[in-house]
N, C-alpha and C. Protein backbone atom coordinates (compact mmCIF):
# COMPACT_ATOMS: atom_id res chain seq x y z
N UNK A 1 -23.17 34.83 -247.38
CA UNK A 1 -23.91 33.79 -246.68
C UNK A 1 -24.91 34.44 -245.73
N UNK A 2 -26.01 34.23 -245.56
CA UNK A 2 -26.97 34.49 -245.19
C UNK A 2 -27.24 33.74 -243.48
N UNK A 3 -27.41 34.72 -242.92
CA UNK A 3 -27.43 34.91 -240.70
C UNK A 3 -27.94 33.79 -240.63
N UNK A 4 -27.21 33.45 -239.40
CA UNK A 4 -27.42 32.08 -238.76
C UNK A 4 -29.03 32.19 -238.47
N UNK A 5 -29.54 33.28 -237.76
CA UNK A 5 -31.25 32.96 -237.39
C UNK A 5 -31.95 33.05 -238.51
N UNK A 6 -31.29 33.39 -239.77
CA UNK A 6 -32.37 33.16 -241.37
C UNK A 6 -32.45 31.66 -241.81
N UNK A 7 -31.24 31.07 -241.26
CA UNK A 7 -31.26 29.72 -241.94
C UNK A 7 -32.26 28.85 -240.81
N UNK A 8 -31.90 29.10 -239.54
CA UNK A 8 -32.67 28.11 -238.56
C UNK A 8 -34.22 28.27 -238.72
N UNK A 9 -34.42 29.50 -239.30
CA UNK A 9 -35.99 30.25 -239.08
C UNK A 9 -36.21 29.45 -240.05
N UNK A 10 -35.45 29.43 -241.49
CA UNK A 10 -36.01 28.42 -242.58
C UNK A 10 -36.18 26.84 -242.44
N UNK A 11 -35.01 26.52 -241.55
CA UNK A 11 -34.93 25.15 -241.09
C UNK A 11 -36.19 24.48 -239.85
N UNK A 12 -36.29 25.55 -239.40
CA UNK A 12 -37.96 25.57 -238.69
C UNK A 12 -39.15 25.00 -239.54
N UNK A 13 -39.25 26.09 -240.48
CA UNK A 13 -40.17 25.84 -241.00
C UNK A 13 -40.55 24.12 -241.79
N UNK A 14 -39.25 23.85 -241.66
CA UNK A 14 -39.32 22.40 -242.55
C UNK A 14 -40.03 21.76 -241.29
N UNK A 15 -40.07 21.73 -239.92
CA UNK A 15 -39.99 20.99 -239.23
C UNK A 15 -41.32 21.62 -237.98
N UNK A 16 -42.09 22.31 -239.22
CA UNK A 16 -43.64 22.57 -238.24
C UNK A 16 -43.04 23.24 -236.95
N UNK A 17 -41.99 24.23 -236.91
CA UNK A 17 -41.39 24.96 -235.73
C UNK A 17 -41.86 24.07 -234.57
N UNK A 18 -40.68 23.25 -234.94
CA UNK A 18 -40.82 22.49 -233.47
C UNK A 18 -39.15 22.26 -233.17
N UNK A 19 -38.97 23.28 -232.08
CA UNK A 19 -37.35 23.30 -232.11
C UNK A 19 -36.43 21.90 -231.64
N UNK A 20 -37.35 21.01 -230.71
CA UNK A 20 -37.06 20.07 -229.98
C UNK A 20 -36.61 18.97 -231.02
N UNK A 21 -37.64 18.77 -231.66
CA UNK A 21 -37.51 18.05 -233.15
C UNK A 21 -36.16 18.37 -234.02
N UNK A 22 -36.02 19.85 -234.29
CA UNK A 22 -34.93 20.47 -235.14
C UNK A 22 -33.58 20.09 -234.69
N UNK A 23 -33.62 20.19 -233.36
CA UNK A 23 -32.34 20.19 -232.22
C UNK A 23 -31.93 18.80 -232.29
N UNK A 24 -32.75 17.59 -232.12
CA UNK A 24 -32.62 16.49 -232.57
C UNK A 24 -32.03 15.73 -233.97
N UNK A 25 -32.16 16.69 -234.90
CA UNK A 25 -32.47 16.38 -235.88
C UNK A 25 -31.01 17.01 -236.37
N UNK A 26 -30.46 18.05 -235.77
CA UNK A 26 -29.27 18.25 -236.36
C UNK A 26 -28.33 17.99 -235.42
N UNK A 27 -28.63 17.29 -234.12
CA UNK A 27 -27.42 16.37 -233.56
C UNK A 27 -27.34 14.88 -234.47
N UNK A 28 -28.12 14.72 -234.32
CA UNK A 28 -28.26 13.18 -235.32
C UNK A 28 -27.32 13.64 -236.66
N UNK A 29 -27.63 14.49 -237.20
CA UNK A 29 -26.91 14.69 -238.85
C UNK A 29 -25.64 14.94 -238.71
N UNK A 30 -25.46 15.67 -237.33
CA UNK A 30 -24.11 15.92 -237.35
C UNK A 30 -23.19 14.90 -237.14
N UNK A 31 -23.79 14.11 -235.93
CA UNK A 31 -22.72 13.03 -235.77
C UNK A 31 -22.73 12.35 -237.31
N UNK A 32 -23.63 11.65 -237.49
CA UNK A 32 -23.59 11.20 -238.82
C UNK A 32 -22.44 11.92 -240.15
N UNK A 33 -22.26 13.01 -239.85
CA UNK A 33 -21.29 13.59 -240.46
C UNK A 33 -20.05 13.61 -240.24
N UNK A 34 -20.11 13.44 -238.86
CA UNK A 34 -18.23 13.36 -237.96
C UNK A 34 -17.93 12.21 -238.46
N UNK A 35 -18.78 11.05 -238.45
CA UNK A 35 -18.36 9.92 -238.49
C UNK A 35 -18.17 9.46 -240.74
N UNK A 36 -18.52 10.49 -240.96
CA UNK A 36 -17.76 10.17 -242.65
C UNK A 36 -19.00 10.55 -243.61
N UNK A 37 -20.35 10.51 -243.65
CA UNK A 37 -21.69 11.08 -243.92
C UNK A 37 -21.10 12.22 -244.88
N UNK A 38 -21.33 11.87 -246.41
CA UNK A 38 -21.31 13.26 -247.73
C UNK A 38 -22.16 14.13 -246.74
N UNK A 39 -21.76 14.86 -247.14
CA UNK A 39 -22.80 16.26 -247.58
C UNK A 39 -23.73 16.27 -248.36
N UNK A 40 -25.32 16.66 -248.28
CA UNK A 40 -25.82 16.58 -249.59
C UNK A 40 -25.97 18.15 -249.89
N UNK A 41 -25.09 19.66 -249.08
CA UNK A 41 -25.01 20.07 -249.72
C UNK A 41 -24.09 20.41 -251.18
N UNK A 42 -25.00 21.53 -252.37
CA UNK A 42 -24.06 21.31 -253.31
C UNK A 42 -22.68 22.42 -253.39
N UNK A 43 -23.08 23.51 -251.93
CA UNK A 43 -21.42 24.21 -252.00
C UNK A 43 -20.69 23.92 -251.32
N UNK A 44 -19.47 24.05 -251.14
CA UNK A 44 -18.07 23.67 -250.16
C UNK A 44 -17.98 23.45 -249.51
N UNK A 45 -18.35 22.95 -248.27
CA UNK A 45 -18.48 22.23 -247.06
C UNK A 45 -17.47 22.21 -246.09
N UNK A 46 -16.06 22.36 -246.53
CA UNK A 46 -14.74 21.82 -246.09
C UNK A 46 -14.73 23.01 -244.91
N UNK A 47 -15.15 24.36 -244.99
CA UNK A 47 -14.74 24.92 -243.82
C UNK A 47 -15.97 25.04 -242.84
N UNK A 48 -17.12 24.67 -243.55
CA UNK A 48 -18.11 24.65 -242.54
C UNK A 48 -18.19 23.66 -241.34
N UNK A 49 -18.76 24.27 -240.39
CA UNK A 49 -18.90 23.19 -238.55
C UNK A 49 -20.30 22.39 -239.38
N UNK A 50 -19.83 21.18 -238.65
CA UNK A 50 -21.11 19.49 -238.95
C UNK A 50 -22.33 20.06 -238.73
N UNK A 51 -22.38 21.23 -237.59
CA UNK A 51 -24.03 21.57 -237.41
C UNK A 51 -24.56 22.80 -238.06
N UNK A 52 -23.65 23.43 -238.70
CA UNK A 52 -23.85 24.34 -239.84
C UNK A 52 -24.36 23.49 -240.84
N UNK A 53 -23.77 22.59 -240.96
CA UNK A 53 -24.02 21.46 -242.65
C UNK A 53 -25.41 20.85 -242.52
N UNK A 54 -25.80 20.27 -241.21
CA UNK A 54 -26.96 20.00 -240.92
C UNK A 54 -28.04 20.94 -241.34
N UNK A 55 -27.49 22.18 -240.50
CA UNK A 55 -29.22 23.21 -240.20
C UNK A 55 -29.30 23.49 -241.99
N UNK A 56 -28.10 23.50 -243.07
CA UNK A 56 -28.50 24.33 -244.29
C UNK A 56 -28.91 22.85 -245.14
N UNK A 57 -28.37 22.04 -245.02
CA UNK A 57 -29.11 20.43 -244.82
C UNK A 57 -31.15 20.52 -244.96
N UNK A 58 -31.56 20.64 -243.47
CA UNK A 58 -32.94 20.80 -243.39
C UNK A 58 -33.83 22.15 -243.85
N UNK A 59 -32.64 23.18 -243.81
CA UNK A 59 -34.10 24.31 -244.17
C UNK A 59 -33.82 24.35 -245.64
N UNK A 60 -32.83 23.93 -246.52
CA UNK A 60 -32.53 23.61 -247.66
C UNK A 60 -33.83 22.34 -248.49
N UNK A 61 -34.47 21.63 -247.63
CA UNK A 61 -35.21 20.49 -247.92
C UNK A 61 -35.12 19.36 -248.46
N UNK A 62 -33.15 19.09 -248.45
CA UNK A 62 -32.17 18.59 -248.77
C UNK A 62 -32.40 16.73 -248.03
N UNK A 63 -32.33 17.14 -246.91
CA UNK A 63 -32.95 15.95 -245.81
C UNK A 63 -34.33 16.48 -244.56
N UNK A 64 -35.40 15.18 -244.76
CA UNK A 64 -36.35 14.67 -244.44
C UNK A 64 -36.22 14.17 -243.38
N UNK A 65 -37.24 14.81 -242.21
CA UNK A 65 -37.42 13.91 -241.28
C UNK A 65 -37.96 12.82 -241.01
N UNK A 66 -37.88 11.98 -240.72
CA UNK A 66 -38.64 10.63 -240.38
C UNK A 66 -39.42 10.61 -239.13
N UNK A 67 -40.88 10.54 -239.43
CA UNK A 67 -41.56 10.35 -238.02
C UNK A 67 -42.23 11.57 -238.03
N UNK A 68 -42.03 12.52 -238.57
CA UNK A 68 -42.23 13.96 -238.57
C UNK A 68 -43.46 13.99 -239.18
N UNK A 69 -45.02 13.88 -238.41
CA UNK A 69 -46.33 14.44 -239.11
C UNK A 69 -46.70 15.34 -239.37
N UNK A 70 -47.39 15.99 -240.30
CA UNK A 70 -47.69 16.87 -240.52
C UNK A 70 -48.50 17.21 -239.92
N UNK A 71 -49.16 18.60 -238.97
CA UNK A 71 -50.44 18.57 -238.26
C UNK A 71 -51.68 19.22 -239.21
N UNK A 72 -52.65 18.47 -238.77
CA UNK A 72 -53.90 19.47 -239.92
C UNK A 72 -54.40 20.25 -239.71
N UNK A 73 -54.53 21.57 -240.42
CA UNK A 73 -55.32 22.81 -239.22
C UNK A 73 -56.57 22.76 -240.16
């Protein structure tokens, strides 16, 4: 399994490195997960923490943010 700052750095990127956004974004998934929320990942899940499942969740491109614009350079 591949370092916690490889996955967030990837999970960034989904999210126009905006950590505030990210941070948001995987409290939201997580609870959503405590409370009974599949997994949409497709490996084992059972020993992973809710905010592990989240961050490989978003930099995976698994789940979409809502609200989240894209900026134009």
């Amino acid at each position: 399994m591949e370092r916690l700052e490889e996955r967030i750095s990837r999970a960034l990127k989904q999210v126009d490195n905006d950590r505030y956004i990210l941070a948001i974004a995987v409290g939201q998934r997580a609870d959503e997960l405590s409370k009974g929320a599949k997994p949409l990942l497709a490996q084992n899940t059972q020993k992973m923490k809710y905010t592990d499942i989240a961050i490989d969740e978003i930099a995976s491109g698994l789940l979409k943010i809502d609200g989240l614009v894209s900026k134009e350079k």
